[in-house]
PDB file of N, CA and C in Angstrom:
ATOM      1  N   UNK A   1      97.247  80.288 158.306  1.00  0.00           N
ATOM      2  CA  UNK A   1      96.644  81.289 159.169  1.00  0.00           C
ATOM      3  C   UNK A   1      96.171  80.616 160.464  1.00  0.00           C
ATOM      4  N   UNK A   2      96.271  81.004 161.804  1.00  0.00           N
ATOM      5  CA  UNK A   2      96.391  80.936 162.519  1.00  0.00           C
ATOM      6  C   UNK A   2      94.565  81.594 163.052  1.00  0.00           C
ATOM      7  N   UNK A   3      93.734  80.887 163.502  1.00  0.00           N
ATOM      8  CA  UNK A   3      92.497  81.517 163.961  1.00  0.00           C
ATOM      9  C   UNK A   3      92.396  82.031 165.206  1.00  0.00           C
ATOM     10  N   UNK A   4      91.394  82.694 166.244  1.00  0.00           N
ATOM     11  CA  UNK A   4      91.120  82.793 167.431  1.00  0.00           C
ATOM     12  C   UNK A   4      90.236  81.233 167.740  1.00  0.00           C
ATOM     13  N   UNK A   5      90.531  81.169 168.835  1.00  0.00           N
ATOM     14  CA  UNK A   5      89.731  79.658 169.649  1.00  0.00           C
ATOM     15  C   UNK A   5      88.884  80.217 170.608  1.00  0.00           C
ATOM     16  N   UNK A   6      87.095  79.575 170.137  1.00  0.00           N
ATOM     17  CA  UNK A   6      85.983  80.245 171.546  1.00  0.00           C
ATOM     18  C   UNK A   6      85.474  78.375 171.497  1.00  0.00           C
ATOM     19  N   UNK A   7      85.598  78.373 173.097  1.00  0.00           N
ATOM     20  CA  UNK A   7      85.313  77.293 173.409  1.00  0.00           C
ATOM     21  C   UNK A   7      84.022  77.272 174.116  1.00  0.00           C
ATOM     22  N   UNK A   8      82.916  76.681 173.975  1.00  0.00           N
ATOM     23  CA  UNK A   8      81.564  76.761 175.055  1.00  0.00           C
ATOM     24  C   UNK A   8      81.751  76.300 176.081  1.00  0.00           C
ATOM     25  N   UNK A   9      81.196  77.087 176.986  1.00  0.00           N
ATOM     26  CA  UNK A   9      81.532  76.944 178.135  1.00  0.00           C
ATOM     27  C   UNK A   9      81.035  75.048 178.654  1.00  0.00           C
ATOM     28  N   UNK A  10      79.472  74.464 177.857  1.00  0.00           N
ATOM     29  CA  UNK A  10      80.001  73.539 178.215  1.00  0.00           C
ATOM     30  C   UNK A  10      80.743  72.620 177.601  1.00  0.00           C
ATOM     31  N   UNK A  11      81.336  72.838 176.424  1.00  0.00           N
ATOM     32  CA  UNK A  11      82.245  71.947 175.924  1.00  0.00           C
ATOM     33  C   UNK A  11      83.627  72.026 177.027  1.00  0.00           C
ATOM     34  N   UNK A  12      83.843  73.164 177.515  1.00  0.00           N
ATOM     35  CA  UNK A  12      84.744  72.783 178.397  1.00  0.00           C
ATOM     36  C   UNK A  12      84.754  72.101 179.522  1.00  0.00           C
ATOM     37  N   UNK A  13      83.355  72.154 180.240  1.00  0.00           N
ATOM     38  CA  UNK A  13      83.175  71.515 180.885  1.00  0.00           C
ATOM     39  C   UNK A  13      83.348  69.560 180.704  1.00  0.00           C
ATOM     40  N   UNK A  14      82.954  69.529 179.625  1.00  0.00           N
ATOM     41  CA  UNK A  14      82.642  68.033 179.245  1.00  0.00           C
ATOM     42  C   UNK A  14      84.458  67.639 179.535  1.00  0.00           C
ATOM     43  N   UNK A  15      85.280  67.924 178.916  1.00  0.00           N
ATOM     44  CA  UNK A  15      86.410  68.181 178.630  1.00  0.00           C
ATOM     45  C   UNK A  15      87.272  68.248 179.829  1.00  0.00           C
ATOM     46  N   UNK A  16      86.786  69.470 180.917  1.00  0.00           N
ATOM     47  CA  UNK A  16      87.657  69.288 182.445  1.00  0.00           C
ATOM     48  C   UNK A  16      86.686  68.032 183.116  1.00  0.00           C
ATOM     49  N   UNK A  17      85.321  67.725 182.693  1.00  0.00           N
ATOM     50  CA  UNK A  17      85.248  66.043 183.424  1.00  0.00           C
ATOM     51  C   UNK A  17      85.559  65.034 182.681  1.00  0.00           C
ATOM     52  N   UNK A  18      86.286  64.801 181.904  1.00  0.00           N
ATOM     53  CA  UNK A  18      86.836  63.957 181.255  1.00  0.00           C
ATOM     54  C   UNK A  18      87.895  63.677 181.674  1.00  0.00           C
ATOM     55  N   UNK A  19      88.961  64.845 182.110  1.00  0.00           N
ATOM     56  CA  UNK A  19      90.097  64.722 182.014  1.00  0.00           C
ATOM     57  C   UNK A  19      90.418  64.648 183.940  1.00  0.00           C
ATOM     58  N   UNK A  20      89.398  64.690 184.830  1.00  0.00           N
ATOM     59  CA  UNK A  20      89.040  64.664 186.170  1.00  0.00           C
ATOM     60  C   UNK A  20      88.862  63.179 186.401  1.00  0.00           C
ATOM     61  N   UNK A  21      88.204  62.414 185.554  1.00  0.00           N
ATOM     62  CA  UNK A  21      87.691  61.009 185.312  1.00  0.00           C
ATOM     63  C   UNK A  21      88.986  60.133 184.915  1.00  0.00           C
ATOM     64  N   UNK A  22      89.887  60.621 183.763  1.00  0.00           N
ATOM     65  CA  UNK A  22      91.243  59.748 183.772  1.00  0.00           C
ATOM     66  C   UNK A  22      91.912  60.210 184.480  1.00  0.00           C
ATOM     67  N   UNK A  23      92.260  60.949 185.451  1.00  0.00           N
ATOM     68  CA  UNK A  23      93.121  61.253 186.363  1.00  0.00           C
ATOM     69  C   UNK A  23      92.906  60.221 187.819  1.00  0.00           C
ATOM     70  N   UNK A  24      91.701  60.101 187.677  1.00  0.00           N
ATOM     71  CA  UNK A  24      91.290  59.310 189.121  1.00  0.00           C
ATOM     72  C   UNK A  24      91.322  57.491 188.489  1.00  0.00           C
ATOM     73  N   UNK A  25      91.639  57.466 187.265  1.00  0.00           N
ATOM     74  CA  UNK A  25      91.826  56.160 187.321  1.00  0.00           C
ATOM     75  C   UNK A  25      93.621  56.091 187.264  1.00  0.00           C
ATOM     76  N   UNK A  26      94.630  56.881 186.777  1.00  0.00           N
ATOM     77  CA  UNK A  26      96.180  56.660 186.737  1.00  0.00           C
ATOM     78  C   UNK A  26      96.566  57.915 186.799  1.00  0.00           C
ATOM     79  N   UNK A  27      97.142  58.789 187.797  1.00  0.00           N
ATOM     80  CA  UNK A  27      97.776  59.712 188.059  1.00  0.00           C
ATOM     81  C   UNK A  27      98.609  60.094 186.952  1.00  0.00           C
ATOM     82  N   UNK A  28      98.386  61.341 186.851  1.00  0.00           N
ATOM     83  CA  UNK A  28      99.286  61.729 185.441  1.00  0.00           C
ATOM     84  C   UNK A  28      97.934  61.444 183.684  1.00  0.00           C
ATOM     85  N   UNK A  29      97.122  60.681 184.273  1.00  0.00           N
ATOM     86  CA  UNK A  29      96.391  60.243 182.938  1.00  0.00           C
ATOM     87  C   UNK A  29      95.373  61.597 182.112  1.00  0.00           C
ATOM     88  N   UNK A  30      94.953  62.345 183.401  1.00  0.00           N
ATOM     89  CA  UNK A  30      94.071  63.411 182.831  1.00  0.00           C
ATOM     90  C   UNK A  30      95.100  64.987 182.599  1.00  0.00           C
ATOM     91  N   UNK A  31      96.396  64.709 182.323  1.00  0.00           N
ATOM     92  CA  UNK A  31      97.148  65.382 182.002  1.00  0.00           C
ATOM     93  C   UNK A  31      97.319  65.300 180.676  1.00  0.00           C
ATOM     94  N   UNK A  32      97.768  64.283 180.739  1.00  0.00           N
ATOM     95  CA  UNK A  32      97.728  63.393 178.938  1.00  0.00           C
ATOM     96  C   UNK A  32      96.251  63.910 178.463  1.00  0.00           C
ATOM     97  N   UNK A  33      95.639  63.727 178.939  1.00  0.00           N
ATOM     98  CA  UNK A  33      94.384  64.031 178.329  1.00  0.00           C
ATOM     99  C   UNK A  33      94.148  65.177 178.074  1.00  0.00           C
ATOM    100  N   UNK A  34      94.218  66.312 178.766  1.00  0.00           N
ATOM    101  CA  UNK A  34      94.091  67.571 178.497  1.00  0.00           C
ATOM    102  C   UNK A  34      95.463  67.986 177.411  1.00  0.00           C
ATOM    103  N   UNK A  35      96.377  67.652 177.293  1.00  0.00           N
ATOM    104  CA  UNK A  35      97.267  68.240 176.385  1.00  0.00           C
ATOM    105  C   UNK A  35      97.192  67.229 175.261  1.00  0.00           C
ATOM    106  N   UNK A  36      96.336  66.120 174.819  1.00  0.00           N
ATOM    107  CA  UNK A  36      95.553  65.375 173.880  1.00  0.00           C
ATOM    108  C   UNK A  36      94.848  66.791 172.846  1.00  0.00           C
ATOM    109  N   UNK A  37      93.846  66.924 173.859  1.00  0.00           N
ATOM    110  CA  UNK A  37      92.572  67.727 173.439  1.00  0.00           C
ATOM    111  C   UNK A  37      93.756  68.789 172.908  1.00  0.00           C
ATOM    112  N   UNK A  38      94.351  69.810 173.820  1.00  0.00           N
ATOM    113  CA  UNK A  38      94.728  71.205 173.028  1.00  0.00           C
ATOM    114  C   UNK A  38      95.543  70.934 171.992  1.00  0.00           C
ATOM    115  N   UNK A  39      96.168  69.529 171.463  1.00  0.00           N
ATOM    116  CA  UNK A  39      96.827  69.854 170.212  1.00  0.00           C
ATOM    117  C   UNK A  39      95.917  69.210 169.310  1.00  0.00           C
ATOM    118  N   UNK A  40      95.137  68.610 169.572  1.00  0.00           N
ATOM    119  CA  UNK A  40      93.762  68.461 168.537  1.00  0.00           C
ATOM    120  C   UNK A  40      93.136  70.171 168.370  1.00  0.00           C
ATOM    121  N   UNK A  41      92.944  71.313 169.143  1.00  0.00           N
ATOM    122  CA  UNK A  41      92.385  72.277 169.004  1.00  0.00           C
ATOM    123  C   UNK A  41      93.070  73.299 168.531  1.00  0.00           C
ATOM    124  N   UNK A  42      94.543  73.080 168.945  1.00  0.00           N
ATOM    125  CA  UNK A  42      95.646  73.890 167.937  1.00  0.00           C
ATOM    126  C   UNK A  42      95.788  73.238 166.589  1.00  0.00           C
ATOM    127  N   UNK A  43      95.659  71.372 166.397  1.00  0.00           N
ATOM    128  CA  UNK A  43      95.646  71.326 164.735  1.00  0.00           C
ATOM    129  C   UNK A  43      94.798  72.027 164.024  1.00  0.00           C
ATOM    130  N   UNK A  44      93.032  72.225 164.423  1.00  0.00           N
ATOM    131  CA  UNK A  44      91.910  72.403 163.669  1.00  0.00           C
ATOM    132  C   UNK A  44      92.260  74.297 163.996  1.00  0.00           C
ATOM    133  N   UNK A  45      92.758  74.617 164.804  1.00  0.00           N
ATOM    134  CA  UNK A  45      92.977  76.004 164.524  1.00  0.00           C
ATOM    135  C   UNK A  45      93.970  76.498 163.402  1.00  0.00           C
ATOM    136  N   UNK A  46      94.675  75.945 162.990  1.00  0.00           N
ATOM    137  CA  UNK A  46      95.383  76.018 161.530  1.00  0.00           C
ATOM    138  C   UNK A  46      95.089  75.474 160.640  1.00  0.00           C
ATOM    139  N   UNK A  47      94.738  74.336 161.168  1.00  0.00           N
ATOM    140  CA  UNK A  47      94.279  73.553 159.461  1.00  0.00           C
ATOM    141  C   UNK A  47      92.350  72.917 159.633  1.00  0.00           C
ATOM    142  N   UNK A  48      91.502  73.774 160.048  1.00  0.00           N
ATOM    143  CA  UNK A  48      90.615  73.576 160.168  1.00  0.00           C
ATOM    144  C   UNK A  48      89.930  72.863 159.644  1.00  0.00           C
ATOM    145  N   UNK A  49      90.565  72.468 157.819  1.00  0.00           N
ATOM    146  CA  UNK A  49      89.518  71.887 156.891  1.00  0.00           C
ATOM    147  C   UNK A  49      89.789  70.301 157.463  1.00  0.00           C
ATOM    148  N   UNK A  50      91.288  70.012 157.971  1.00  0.00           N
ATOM    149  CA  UNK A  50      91.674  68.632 157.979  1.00  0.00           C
ATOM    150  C   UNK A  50      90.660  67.459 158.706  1.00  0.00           C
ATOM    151  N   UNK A  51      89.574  67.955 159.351  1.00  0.00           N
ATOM    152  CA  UNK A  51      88.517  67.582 160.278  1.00  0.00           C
ATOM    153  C   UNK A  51      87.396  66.807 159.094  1.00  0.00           C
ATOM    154  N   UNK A  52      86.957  65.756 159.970  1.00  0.00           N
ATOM    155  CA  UNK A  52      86.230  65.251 159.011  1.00  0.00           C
ATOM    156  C   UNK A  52      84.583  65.790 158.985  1.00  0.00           C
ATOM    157  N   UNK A  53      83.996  65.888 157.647  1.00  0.00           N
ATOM    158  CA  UNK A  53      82.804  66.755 158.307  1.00  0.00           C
ATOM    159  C   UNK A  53      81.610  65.582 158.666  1.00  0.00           C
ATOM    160  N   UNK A  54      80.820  66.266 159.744  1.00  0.00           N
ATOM    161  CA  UNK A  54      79.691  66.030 160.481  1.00  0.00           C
ATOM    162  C   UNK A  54      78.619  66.046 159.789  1.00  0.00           C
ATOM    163  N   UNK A  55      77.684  64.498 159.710  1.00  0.00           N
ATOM    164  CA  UNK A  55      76.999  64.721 158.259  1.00  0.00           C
ATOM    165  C   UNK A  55      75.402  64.998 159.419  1.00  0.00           C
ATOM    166  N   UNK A  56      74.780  64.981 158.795  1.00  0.00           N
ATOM    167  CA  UNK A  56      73.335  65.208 159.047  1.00  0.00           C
ATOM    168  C   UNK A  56      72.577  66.436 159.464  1.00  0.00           C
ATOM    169  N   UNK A  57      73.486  67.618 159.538  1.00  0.00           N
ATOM    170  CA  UNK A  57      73.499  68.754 159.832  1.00  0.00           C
ATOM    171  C   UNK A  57      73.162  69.567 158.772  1.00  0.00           C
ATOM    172  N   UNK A  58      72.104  71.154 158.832  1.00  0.00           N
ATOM    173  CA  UNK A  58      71.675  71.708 157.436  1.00  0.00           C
ATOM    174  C   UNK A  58      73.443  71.729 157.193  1.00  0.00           C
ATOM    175  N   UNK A  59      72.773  71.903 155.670  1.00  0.00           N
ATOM    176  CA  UNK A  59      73.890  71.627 154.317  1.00  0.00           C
ATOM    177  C   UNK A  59      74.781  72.970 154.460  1.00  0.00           C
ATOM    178  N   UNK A  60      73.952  74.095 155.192  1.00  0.00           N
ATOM    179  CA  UNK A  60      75.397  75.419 155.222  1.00  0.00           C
ATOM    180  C   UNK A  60      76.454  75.849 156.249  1.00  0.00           C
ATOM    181  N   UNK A  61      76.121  74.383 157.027  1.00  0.00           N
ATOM    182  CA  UNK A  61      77.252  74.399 158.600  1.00  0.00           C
ATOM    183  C   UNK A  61      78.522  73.486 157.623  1.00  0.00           C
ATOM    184  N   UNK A  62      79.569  74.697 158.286  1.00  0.00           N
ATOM    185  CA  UNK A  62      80.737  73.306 157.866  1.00  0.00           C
ATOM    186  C   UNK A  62      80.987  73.109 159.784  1.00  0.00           C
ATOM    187  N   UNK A  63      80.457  72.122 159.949  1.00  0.00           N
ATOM    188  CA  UNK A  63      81.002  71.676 161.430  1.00  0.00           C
ATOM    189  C   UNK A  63      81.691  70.346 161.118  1.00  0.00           C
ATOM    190  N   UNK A  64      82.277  69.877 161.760  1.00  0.00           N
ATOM    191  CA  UNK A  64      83.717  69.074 161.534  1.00  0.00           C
ATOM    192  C   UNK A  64      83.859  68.240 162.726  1.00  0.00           C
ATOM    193  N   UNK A  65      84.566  67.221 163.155  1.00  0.00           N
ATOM    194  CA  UNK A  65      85.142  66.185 164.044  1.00  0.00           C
ATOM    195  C   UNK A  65      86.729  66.029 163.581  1.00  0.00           C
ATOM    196  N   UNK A  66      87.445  66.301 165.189  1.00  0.00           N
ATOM    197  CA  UNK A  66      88.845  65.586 164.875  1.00  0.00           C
ATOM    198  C   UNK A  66      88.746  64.994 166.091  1.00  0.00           C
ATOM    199  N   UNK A  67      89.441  63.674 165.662  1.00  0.00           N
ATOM    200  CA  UNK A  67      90.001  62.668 166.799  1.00  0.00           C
ATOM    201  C   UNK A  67      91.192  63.014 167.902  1.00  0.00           C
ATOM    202  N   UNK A  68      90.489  62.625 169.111  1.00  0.00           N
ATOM    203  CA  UNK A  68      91.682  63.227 169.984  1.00  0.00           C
ATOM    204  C   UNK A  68      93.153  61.928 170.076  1.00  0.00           C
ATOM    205  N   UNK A  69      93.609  61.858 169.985  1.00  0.00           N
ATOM    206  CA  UNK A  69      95.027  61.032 169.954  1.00  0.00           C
ATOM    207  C   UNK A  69      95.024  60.491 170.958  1.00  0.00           C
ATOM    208  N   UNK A  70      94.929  59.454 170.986  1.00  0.00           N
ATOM    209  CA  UNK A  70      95.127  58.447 172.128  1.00  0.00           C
ATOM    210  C   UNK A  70      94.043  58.005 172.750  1.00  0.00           C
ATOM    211  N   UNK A  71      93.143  59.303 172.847  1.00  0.00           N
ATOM    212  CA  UNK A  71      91.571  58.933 173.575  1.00  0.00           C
ATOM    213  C   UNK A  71      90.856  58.625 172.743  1.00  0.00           C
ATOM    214  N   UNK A  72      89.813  57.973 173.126  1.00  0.00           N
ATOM    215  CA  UNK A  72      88.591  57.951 172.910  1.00  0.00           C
ATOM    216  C   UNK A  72      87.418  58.658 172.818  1.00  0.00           C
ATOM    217  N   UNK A  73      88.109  60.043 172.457  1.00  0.00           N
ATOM    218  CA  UNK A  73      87.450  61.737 172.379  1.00  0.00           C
ATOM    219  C   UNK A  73      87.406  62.073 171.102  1.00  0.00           C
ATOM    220  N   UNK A  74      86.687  62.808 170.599  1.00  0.00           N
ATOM    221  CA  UNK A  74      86.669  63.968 169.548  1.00  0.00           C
ATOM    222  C   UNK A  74      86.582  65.197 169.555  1.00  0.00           C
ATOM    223  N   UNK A  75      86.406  66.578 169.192  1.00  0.00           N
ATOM    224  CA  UNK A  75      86.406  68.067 169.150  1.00  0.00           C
ATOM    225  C   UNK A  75      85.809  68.032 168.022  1.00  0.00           C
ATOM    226  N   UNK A  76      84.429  68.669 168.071  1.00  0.00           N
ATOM    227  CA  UNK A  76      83.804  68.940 167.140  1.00  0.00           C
ATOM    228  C   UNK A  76      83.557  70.243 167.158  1.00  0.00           C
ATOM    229  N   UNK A  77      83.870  70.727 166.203  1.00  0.00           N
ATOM    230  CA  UNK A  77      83.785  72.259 165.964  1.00  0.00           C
ATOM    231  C   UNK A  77      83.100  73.245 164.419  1.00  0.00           C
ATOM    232  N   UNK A  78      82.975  74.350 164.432  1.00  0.00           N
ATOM    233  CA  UNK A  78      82.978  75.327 163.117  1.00  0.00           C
ATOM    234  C   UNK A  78      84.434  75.897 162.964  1.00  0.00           C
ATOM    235  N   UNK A  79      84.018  76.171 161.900  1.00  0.00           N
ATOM    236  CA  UNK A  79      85.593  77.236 161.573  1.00  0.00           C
ATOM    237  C   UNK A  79      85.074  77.819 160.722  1.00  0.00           C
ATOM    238  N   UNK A  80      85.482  79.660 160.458  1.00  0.00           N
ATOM    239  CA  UNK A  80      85.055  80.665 159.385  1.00  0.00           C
ATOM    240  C   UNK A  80      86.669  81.065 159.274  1.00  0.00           C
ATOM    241  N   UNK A  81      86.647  82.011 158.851  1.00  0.00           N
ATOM    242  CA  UNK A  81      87.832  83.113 158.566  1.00  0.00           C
ATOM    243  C   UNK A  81      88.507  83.178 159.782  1.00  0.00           C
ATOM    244  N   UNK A  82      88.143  83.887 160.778  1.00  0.00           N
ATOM    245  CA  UNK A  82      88.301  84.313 161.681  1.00  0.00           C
ATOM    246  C   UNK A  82      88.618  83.557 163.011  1.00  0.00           C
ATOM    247  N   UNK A  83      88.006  82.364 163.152  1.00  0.00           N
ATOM    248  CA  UNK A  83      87.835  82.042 164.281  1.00  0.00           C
ATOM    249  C   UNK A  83      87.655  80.362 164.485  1.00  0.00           C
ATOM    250  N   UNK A  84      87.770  79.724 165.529  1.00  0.00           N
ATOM    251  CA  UNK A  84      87.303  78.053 165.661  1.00  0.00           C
ATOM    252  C   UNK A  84      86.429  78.357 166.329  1.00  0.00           C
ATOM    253  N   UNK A  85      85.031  77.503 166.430  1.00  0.00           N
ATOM    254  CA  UNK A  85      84.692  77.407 167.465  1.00  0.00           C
ATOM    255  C   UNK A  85      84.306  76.052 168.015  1.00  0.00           C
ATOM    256  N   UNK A  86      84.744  76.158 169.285  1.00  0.00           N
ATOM    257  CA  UNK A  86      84.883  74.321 169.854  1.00  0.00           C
ATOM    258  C   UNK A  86      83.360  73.979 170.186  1.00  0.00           C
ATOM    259  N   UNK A  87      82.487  73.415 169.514  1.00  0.00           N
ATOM    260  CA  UNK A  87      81.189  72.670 170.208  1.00  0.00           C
ATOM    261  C   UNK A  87      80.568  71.922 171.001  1.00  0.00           C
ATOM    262  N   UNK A  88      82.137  70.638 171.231  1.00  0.00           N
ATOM    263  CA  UNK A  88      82.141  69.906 172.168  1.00  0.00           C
ATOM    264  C   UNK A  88      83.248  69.266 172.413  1.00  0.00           C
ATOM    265  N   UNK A  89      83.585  68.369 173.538  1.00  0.00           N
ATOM    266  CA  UNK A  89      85.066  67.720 173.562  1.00  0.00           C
ATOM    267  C   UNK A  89      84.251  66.066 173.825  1.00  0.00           C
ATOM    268  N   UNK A  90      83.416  65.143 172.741  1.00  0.00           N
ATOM    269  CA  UNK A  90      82.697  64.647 173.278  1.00  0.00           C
ATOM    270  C   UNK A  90      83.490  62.613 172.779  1.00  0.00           C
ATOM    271  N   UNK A  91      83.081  61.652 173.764  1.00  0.00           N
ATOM    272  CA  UNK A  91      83.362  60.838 173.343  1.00  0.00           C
ATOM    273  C   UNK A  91      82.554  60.096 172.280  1.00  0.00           C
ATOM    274  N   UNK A  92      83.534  59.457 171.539  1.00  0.00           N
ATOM    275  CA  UNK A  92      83.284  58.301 170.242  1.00  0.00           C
ATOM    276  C   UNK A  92      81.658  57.917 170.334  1.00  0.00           C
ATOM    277  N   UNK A  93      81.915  57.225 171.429  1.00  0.00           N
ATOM    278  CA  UNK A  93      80.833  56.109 171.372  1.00  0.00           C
ATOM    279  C   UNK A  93      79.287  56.347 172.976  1.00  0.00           C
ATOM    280  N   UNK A  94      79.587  57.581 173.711  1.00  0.00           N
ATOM    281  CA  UNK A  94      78.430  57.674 174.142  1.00  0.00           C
ATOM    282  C   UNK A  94      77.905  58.889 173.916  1.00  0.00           C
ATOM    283  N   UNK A  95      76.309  58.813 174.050  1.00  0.00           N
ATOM    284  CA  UNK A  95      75.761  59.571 173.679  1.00  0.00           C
ATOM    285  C   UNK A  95      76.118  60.238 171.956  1.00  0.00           C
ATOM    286  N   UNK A  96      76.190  59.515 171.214  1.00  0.00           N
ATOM    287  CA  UNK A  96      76.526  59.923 169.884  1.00  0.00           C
ATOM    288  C   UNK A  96      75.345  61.397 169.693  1.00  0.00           C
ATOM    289  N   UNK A  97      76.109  62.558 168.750  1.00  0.00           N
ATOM    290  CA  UNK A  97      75.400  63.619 168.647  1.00  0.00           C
ATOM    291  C   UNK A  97      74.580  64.638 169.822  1.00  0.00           C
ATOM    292  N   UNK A  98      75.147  64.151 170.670  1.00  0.00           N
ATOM    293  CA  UNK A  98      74.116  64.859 171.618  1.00  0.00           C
ATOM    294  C   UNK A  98      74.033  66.276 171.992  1.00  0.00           C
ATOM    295  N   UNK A  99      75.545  67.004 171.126  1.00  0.00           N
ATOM    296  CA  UNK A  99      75.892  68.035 170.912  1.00  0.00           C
ATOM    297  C   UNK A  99      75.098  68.826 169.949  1.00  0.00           C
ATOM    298  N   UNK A 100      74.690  68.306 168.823  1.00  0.00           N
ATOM    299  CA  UNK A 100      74.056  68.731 167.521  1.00  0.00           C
ATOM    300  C   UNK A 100      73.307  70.405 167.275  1.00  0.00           C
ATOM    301  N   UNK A 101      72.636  70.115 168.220  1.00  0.00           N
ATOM    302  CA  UNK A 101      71.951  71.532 168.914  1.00  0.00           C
ATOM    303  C   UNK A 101      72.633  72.508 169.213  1.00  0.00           C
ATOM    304  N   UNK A 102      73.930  72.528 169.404  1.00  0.00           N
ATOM    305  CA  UNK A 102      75.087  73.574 169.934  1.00  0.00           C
ATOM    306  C   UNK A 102      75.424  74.383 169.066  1.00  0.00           C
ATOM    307  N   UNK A 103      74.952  73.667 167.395  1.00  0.00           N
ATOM    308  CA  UNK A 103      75.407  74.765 166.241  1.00  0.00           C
ATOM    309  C   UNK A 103      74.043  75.614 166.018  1.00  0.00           C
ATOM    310  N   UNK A 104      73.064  75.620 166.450  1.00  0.00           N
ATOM    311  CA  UNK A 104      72.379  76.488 166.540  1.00  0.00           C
ATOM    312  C   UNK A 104      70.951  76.043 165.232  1.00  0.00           C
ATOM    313  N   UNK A 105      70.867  74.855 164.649  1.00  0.00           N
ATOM    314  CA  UNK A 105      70.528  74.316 163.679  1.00  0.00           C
ATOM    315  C   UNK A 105      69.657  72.911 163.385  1.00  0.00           C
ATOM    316  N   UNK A 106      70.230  71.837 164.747  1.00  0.00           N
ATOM    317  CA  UNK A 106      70.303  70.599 164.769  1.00  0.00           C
ATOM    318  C   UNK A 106      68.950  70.710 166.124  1.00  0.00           C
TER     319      UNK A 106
END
């Protein structure tokens, strides 16, 4: 099954300056990057569970992390029945969690 995708507005943001940031270091790089991210957001939109889950969060969020391919990014998101929703497009290693708050919980 195939879900709907709601992305926050600033997870997208994080996401178009990310991909603004490798572009200005190798032309062509924040291209790669942006079509990184959407097939990380089309995997977790079909196979939502495949994401690894996000621990420290109350026990009734399934929020999740998938690795973006090649980058040094992740997509952390929910998934129900119905729908993904993207929380953040955030990197590995700065600012760890700083998203947490976005599920409405943390």
């Amino acid at each position: 099954m195939t879900r709907a995708v709601t992305i926050r507005p600033d997870a997208e943001a994080e996401f178009e300056a990310a991909a603004v940031w490798y572009e200005k270091q190798r032309a062509g790089l924040g291209l790669q990057f942006l079509v990184a991210v959407d097939r990380a957001i089309q995997h977790v939109r079909t196979w939502p569970h495949t994401g690894v889950p996000v621990e420290g969060l109350a026990s009734d969020l399934d929020v999740r992390r998938l690795a973006v391919s090649k980058f040094p990014y992740h997509v952390a998101y929910m998934a129900n029945d119905d729908a993904v929703h993207i929380l953040a497009v955030a990197h590995d290693h700065r600012r760890p969690g700083y998203w947490r708050h976005r599920t409405g919980s943390a």
